[in-house]
Protein backbone atom coordinates (compact mmCIF):
# COMPACT_ATOMS: atom_id res chain seq x y z
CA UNK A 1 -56.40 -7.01 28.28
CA UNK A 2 -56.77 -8.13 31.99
CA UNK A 3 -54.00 -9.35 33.47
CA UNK A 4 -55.65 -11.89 35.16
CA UNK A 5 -56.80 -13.15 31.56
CA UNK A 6 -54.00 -13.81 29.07
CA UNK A 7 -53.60 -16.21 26.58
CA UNK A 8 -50.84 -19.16 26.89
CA UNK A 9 -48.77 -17.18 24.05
CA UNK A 10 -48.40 -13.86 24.93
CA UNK A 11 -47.67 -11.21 21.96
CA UNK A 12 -44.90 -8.33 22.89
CA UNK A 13 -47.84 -5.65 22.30
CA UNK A 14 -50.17 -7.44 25.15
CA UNK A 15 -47.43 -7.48 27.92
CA UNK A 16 -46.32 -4.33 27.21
CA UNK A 17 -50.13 -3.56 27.83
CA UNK A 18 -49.93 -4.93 31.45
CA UNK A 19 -46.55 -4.04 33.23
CA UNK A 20 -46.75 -3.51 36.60
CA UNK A 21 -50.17 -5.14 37.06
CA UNK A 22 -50.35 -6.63 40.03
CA UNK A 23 -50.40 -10.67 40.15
CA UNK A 24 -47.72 -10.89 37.25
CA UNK A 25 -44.11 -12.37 37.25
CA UNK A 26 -41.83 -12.25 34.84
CA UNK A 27 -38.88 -14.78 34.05
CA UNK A 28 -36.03 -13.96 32.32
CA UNK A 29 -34.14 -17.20 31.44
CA UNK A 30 -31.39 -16.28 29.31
CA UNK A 31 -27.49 -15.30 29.58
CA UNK A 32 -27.42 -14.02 33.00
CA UNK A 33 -25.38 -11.24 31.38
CA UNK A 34 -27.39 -10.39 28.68
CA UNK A 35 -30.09 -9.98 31.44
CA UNK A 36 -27.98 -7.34 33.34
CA UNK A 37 -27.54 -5.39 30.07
CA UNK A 38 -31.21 -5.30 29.19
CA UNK A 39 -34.22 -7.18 30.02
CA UNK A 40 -38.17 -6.64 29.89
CA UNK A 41 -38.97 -4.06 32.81
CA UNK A 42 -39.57 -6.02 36.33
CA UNK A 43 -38.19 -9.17 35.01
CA UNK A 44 -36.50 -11.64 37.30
CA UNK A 45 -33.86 -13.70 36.02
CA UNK A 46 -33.78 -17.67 37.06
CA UNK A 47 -31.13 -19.85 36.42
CA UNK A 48 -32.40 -22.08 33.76
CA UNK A 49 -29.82 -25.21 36.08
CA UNK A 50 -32.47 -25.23 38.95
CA UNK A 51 -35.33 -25.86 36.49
CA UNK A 52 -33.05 -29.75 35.99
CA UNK A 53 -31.96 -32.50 38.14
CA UNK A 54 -29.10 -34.56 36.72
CA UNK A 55 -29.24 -38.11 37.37
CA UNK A 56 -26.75 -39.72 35.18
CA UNK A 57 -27.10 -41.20 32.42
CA UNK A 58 -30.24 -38.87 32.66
CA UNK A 59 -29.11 -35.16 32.45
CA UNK A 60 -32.73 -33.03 32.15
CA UNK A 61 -34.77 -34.86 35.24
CA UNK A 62 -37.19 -32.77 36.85
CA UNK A 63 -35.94 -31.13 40.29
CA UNK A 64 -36.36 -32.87 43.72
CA UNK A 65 -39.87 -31.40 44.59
CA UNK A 66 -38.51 -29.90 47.86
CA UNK A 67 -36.31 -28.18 46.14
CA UNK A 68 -38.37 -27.01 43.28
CA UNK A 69 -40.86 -25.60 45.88
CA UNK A 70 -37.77 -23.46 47.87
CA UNK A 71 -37.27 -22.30 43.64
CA UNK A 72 -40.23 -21.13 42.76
CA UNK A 73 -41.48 -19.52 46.02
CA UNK A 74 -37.86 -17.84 46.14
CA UNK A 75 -38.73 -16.37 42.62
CA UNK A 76 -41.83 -14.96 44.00
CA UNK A 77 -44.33 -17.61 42.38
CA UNK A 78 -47.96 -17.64 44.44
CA UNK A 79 -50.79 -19.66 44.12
CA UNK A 80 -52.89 -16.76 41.66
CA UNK A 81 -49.67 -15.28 40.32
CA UNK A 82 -49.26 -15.25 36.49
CA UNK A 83 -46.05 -16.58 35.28
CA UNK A 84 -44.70 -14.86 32.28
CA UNK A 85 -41.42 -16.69 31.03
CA UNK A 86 -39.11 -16.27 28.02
CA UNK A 87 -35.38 -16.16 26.81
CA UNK A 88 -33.05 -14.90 24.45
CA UNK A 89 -32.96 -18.51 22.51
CA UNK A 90 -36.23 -18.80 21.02
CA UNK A 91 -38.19 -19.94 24.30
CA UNK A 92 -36.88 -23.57 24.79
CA UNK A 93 -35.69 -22.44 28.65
CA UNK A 94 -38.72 -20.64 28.96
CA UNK A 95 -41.01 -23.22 27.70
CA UNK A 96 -39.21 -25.54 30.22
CA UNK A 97 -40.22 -23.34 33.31
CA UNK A 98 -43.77 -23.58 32.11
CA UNK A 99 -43.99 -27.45 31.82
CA UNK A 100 -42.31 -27.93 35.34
CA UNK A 101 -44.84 -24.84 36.80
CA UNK A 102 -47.56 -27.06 35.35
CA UNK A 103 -45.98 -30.52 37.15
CA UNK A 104 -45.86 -28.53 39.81
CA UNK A 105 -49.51 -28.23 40.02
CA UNK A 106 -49.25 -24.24 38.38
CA UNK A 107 -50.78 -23.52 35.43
CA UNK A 108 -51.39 -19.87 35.31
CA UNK A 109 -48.35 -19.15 33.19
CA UNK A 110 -47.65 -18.02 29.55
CA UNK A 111 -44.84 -17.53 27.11
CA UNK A 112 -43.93 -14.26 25.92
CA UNK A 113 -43.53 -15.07 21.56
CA UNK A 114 -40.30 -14.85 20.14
CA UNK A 115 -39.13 -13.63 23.49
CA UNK A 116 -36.04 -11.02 24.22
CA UNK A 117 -35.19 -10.97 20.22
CA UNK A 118 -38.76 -10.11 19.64
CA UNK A 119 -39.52 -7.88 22.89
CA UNK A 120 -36.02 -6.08 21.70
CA UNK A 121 -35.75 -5.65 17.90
CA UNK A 122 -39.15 -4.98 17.58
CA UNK A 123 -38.76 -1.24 20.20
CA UNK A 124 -40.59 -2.31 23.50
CA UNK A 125 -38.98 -0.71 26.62
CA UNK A 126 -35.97 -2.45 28.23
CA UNK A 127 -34.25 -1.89 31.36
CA UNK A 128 -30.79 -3.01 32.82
CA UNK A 129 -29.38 -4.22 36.04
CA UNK A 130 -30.98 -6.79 38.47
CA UNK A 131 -34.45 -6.65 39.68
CA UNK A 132 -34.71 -8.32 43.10
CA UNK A 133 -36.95 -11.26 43.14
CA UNK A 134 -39.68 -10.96 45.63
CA UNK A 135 -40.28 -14.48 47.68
CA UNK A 136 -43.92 -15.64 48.32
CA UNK A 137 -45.10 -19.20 49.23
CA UNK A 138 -45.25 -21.62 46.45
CA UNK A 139 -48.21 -24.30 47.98
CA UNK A 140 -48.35 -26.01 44.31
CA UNK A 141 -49.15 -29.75 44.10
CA UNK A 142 -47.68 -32.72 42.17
CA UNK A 143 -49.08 -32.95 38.82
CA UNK A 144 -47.95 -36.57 37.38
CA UNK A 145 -49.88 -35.67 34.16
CA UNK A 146 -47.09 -33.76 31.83
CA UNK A 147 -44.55 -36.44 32.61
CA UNK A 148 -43.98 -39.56 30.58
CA UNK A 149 -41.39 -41.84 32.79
CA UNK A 150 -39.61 -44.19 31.41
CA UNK A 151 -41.52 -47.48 31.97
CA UNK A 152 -45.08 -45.90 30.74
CA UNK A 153 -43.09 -44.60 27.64
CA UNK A 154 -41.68 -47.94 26.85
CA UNK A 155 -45.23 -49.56 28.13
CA UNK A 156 -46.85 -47.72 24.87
CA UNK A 157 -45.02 -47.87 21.92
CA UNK A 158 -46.32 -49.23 19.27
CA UNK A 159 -50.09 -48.06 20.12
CA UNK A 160 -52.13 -46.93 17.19
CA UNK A 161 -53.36 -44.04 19.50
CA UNK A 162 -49.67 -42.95 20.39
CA UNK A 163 -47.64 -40.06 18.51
CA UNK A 164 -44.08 -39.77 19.46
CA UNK A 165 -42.17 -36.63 18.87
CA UNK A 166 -38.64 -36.17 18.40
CA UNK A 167 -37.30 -32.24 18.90
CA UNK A 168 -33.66 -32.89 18.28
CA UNK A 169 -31.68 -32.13 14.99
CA UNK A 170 -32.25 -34.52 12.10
CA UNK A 171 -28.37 -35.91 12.22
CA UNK A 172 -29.47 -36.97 15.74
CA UNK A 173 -32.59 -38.76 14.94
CA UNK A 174 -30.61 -40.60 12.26
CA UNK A 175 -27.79 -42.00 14.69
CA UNK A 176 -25.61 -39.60 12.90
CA UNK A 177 -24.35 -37.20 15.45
CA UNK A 178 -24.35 -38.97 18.88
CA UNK A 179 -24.37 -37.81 22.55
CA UNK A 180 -25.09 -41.06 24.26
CA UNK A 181 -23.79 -44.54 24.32
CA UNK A 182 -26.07 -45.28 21.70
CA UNK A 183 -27.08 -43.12 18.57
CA UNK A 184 -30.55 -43.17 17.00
CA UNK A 185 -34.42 -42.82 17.93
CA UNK A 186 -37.21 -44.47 20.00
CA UNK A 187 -39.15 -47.13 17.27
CA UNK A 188 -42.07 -45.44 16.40
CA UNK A 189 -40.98 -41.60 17.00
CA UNK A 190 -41.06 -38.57 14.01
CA UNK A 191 -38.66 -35.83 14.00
CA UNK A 192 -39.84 -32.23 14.19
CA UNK A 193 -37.02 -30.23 15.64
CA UNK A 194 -38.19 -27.54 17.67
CA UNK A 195 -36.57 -24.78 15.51
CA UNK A 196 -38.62 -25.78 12.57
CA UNK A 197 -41.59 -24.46 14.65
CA UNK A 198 -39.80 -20.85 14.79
CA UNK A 199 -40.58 -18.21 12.00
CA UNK A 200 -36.77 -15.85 12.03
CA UNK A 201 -38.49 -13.74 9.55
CA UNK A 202 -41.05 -12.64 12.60
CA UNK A 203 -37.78 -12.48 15.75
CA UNK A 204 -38.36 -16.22 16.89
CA UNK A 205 -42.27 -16.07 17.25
CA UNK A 206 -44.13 -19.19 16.62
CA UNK A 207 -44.77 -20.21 12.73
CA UNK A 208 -48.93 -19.45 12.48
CA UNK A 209 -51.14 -22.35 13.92
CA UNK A 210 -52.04 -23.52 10.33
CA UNK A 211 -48.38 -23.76 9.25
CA UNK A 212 -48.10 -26.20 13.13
CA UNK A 213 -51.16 -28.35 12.48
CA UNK A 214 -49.53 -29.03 8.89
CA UNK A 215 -46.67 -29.98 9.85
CA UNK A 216 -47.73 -32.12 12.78
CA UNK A 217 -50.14 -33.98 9.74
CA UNK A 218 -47.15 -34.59 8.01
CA UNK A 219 -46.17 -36.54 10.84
CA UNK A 220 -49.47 -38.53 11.37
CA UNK A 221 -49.85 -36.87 14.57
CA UNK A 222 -53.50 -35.75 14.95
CA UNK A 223 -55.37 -33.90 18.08
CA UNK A 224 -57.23 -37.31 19.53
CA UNK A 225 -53.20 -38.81 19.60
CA UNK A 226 -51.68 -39.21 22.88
CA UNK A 227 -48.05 -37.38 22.12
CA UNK A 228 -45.26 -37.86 23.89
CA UNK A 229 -42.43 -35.60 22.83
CA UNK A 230 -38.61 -36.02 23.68
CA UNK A 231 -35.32 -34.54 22.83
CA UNK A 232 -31.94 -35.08 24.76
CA UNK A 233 -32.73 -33.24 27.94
CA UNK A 234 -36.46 -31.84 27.99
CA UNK A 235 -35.20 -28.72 26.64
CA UNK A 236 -36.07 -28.52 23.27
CA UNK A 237 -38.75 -30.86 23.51
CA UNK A 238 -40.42 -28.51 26.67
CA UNK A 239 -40.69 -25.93 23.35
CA UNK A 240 -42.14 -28.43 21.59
CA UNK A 241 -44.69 -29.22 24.24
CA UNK A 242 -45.87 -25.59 25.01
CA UNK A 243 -46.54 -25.36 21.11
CA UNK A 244 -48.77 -28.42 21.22
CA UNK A 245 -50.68 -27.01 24.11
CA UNK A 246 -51.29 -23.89 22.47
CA UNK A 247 -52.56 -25.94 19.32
CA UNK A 248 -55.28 -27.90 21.21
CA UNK A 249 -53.57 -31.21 21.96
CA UNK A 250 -55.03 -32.03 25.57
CA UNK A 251 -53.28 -35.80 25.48
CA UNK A 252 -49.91 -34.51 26.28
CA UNK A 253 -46.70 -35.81 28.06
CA UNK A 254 -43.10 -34.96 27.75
CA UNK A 255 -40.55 -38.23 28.49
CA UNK A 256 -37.78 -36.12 30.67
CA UNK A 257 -35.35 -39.01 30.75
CA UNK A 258 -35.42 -38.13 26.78
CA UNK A 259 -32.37 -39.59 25.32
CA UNK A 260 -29.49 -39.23 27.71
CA UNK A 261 -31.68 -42.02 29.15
CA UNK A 262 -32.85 -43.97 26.66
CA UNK A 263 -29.97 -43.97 24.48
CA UNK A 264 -27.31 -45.06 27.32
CA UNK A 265 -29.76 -47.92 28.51
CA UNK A 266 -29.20 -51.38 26.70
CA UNK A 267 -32.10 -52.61 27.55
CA UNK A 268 -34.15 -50.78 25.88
CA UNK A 269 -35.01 -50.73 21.78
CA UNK A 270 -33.98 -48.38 18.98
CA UNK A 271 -34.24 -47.27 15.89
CA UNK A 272 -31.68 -45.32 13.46
């Protein structure tokens, strides 16, 4: 496979296939200390706290764009580079790097399936220590399109052409465990939490497409939908958006004010 050509979910076997191509970055966003004690080979590791920008009551904002910029060319990202990102939690991290890359005007970028516990359990080399990031100069461009704010979300609820996802855990999306001032949902949203779209039998990779357009049916969300998908932070809903994208859905935002910020603002409706 050419480097220059790979898919949007990357299988262990195919980037194993490629190391050391020129034009390729890897991410490491896990543990920092699991990351010193093994790692894919030339992986950098990023700090998954200067992918967010916490702006209470909202806690998973995307970064201050100058700031993102110093990030990413600090990491080594270029204008052709190839982003390769994962972790050692099932890719929600990961998944977050790619959705800012792409708000961030990037969108050569992949994720590697099932990530370190595939990569790992499943025999592909590893190596330990820190590999030393090599800086380029990031010259990406604001890309409103992935990001739902708060006043367009709030704008189009109740639209026939509007699916609303919810990635958190079903107690949450029932009110019954809360982390804001208020507990409960946006009107209108279904729940699919994100780990639901994770096969453990297979180390964390991706259930197959058919088994993810199912359960999105299930949910009345269909591929000519606008979805909008949310969690607490836009961290498990960033997973949930890189899975949509790799299933086809082109009418795609994530709401990053998710509900830190719409569940600890009064003036705004809910449902439990």
């Amino acid at each position: 496979m050419n480097a220059n050509d790979l898919p949007l979910i990357l299988e262990p076997e195919q980037l194993e296939a490629v190391l050391g191509r020129d034009g390729l970055l890897i991410v490491d966003l896990g543990k920092a200390d699991t990351y010193l004690q093994y790692h894919v080979p030339g992986a950098v590791h990023l700090d998954y706290a200067r992918l967010v920008r916490q702006q209470p009551p909202a806690m998973g904002m995307p970064p201050d764009p100058t700031a993102l910029v110093a990030t990413l060319s600090a990491l080594g990202v270029a204008e052709h580079t190839h982003v390769i990102a994962y972790d050692d939690e099932g890719g929600g991290r990961a998944c977050r790097l790619l959705w800012t890359l792409e708000l961030a005007g990037h969108d050569r970028f992949s994720l590697l399936n099932g990530g370190l516990h595939a990569w790992a359990n499943e025999g592909h080399p590893v190596e330990t220590g820190e590999v030393e990031a090599r800086p380029a100069e990031f010259a990406g461009h604001r890309n409103d399109a992935p990001l739902a704010e708060r006043e367009y979300l709030h704008s189009r609820l109740g639209a026939s052409d509007l699916a609303l996802l919810d990635a958190r855990s079903p107690a949450e999306f029932a009110g019954e465990r809360v982390f804001a001032a208020r507990g409960g949902h946006i009107p209108g949203a279904r729940n699919l939490e994100w780990t639901a779209t994770m096969d453990t039998a297979r180390n964390l990779r991706l259930r197959p497409a058919a088994e993810l357009h199912a359960m999105l049916r299930e949910r009345g969300v269909e591929l000519d939908h606008e979805v909008i998908v949310y969690c607490q932070t836009h961290h498990r809903s960033a997973h949930l958006y890189v899975v949509l994208k790799s299933l086809g859905y082109e009418r795609l935002k994530a709401y990053a004010g998710s509900w830190s910020e719409w569940g600890n603002s009064p003036d705004l409706p809910i449902e439990t």
